[in-house]
Structures are given as C-alpha cells and as structure tokens.
N, C-alpha and C. Protein backbone atom coordinates (compact mmCIF):
# COMPACT_ATOMS: atom_id res chain seq x y z
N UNK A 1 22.58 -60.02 -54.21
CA UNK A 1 22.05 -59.36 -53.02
C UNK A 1 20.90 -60.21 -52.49
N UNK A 2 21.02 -60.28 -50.97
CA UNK A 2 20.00 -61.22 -50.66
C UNK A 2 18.99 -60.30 -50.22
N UNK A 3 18.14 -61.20 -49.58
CA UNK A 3 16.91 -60.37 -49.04
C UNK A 3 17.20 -59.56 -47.91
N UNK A 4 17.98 -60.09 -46.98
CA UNK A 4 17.90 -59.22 -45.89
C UNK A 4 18.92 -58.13 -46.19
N UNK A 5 19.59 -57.99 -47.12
CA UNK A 5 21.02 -56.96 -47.32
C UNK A 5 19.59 -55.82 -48.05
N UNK A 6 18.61 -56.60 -49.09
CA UNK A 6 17.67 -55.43 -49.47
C UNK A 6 17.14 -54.79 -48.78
N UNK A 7 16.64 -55.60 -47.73
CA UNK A 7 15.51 -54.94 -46.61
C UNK A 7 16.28 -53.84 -45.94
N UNK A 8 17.68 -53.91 -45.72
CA UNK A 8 18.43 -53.22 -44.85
C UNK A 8 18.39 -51.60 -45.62
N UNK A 9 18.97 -52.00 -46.78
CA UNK A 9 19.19 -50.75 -47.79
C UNK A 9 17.96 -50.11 -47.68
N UNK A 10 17.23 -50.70 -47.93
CA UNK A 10 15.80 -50.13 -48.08
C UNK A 10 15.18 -49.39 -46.99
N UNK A 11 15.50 -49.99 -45.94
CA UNK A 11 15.27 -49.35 -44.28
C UNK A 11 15.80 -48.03 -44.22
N UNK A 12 17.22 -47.91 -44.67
CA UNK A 12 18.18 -46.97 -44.69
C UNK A 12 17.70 -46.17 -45.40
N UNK A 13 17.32 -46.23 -46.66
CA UNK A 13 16.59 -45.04 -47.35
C UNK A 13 15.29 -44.23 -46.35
N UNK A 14 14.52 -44.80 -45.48
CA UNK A 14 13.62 -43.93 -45.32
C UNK A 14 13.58 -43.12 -44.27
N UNK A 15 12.90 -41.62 -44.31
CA UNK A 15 13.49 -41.08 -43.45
C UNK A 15 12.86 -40.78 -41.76
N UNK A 16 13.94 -40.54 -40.76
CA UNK A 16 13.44 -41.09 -39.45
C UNK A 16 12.47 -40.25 -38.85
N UNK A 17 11.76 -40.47 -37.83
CA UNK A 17 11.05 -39.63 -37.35
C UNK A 17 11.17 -38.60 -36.61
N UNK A 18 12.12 -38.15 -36.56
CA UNK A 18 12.96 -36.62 -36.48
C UNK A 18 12.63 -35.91 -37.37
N UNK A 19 12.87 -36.47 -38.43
CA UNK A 19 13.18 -35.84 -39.96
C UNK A 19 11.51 -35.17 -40.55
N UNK A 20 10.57 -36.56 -40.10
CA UNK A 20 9.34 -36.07 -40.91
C UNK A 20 8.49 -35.55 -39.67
N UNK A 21 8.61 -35.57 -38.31
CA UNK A 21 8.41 -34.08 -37.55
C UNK A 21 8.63 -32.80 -38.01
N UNK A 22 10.16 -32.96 -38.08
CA UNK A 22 10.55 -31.51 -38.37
C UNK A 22 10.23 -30.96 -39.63
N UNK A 23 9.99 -31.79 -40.76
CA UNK A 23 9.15 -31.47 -41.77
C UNK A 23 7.78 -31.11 -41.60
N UNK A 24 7.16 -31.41 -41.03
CA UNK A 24 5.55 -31.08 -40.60
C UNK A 24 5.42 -29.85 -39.69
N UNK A 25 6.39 -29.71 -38.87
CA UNK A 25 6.06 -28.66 -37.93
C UNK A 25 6.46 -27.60 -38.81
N UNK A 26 7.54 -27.18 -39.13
CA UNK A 26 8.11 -26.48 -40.82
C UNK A 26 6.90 -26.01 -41.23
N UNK A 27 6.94 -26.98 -42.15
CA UNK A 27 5.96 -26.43 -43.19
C UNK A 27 4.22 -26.19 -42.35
N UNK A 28 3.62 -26.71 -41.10
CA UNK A 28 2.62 -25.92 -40.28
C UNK A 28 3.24 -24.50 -40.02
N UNK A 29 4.49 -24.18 -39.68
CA UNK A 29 4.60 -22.49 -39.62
C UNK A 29 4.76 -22.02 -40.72
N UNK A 30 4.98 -22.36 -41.96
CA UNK A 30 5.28 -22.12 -43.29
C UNK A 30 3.91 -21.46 -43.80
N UNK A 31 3.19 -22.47 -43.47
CA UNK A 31 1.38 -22.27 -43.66
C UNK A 31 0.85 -21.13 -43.24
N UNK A 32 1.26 -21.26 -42.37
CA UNK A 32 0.89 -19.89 -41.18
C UNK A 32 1.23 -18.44 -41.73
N UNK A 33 2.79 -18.81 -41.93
CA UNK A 33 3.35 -17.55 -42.36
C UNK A 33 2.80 -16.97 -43.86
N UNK A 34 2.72 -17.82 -44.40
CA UNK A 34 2.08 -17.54 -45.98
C UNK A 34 0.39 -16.67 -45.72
N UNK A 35 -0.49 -17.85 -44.89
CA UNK A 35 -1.61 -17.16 -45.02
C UNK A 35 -1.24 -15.46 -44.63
N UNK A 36 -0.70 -15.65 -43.47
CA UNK A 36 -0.82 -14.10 -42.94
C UNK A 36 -0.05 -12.92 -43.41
N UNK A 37 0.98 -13.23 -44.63
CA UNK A 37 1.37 -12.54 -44.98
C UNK A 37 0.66 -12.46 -46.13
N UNK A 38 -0.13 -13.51 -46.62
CA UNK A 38 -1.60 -13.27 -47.62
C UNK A 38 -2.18 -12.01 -47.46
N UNK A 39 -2.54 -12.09 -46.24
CA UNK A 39 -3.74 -11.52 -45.49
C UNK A 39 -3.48 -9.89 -45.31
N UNK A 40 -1.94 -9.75 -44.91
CA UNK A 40 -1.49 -8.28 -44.32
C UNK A 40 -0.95 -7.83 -45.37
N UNK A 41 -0.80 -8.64 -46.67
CA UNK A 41 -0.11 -8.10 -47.76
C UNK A 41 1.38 -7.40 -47.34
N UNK A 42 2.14 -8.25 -46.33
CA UNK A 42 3.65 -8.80 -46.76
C UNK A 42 4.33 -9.65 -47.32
N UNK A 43 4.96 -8.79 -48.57
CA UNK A 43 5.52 -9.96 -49.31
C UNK A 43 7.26 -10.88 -48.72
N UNK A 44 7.43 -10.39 -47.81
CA UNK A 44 8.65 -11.20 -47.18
C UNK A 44 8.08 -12.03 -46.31
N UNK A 45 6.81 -11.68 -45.47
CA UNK A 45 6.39 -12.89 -44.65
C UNK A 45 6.23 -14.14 -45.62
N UNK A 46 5.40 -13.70 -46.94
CA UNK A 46 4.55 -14.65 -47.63
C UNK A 46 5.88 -15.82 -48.36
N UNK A 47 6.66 -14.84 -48.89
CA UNK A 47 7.79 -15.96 -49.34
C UNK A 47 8.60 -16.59 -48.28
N UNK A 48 8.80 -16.17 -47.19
CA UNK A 48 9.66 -16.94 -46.03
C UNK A 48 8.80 -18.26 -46.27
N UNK A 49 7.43 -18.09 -45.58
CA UNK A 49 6.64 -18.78 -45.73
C UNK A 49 6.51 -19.87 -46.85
N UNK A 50 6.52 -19.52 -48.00
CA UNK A 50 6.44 -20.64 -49.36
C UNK A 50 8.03 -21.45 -48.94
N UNK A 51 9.07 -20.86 -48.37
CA UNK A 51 10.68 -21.30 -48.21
C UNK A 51 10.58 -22.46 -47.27
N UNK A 52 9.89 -21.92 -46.02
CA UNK A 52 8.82 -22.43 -45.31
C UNK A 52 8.84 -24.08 -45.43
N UNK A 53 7.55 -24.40 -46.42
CA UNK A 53 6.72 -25.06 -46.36
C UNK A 53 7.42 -25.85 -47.71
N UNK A 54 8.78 -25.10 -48.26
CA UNK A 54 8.89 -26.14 -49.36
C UNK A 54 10.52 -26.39 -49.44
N UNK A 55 11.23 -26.26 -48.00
CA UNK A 55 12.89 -26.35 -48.07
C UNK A 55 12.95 -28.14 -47.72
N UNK A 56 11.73 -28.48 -47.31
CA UNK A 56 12.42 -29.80 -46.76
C UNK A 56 12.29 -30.68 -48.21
N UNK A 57 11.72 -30.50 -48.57
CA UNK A 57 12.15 -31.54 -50.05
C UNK A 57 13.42 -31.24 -50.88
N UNK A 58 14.44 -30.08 -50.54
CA UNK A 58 15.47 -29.96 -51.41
C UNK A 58 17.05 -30.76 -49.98
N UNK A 59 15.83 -31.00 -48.70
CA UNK A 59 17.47 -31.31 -47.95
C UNK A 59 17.81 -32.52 -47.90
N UNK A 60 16.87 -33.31 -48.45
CA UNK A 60 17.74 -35.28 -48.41
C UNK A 60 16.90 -35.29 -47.26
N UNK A 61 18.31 -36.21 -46.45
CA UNK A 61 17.32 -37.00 -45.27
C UNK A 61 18.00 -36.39 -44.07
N UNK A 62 18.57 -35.08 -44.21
CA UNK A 62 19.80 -35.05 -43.14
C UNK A 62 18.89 -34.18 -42.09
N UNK A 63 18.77 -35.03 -41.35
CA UNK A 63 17.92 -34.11 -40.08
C UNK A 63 18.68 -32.83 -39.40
N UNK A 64 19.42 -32.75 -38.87
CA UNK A 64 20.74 -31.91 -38.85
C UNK A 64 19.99 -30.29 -39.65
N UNK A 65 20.46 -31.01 -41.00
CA UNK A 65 20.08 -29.57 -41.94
C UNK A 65 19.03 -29.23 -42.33
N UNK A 66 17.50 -29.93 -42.30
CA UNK A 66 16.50 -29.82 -41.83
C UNK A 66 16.47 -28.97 -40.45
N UNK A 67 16.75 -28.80 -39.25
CA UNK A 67 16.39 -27.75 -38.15
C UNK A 67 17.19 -26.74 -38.20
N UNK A 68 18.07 -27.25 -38.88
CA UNK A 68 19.11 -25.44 -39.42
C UNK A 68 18.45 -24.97 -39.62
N UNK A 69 17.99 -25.16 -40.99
CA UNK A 69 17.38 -24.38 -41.92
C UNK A 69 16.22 -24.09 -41.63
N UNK A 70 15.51 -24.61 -41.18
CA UNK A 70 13.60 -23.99 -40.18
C UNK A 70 14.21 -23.41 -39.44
N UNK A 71 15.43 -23.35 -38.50
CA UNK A 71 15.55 -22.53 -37.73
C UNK A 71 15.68 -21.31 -37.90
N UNK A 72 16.80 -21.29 -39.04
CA UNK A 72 17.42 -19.65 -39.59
C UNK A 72 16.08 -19.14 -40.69
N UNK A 73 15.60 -19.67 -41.17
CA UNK A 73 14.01 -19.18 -41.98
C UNK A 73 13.29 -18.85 -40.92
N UNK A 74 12.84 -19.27 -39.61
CA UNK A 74 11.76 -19.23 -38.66
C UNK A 74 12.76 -17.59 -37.71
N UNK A 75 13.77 -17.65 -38.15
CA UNK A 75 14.12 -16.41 -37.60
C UNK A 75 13.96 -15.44 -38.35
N UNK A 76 14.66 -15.42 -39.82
CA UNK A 76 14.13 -14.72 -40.61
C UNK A 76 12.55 -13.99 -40.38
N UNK A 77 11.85 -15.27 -40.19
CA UNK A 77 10.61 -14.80 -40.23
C UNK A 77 10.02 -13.92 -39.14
N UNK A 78 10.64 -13.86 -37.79
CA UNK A 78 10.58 -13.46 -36.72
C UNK A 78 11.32 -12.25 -37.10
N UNK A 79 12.37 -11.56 -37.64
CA UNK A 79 12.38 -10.71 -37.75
C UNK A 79 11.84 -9.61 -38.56
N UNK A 80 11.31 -10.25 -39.76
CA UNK A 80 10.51 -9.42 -40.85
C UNK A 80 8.88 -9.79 -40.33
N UNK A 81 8.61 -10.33 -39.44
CA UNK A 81 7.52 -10.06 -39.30
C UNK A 81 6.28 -8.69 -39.35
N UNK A 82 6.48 -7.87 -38.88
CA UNK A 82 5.96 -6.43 -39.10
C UNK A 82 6.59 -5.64 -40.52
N UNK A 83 7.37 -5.95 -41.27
CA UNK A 83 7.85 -4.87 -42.34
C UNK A 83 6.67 -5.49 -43.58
C-alpha cells in the first residue's frame, strides 16, 4: 500500500461535516432535554435526553441514520414533553 492509497483510506474513515453537525446539534437538544427534565422531575424527558446526547456514537458514520434518529427521539421528545 502506498501512501496515497493510505491517505485515501484514511480520509474515508473520517466523518463529514454533516455528520459532526448533526451530532452537536443532537446532543445541544439532548442537553437541554436532560437538564429540564432534571429540573421538572420528568423521567421520560430526562432519558430521551441521555438517548439524546449519546445515540450518535452507536451510528458509525452514516449521516442518513444520524437525522433519523434525532429526528424520531426529538419527536419523541416533543411529545412527552409535559407528562
């Protein structure tokens, strides 16, 4: 393997800036949701929230399933908000 076939692979591993947006904005409402379900003592806000702030390290690099999944959690969370 030469150098530039490494550099390539290596490029390919990291992930794009889609990916570590949508990780940051995530887990900023994740944050959110945790404190305040801290705060109001809901325990479905508070775990959405921890789901939140800790799904993007189980999805790889697939941006795709990264905004699924904040999406359908960030709804979740929108609907248990008050219970």
């Amino acid at each position: 393997m030469d150098e530039q076939e490494l550099q390539a692979t290596l490029f390919s591993m990291l992930p794009t800036p889609a990916y570590i947006f949508g990780a940051l904005l995530f887990g900023i409402i994740g944050f959110a949701a945790y404190r305040y379900g801290k705060k109001m003592e809901q325990t479905k806000c508070k775990w959405l929230g921890i789901a939140l702030m800790l799904y993007p390290y189980l999805t790889g690099s697939d941006t795709r399933w990264l905004y699924a999944t904040g999406t359908v959690l960030c709804a979740a969370l929108y609907i248990y908000r008050n219970e």
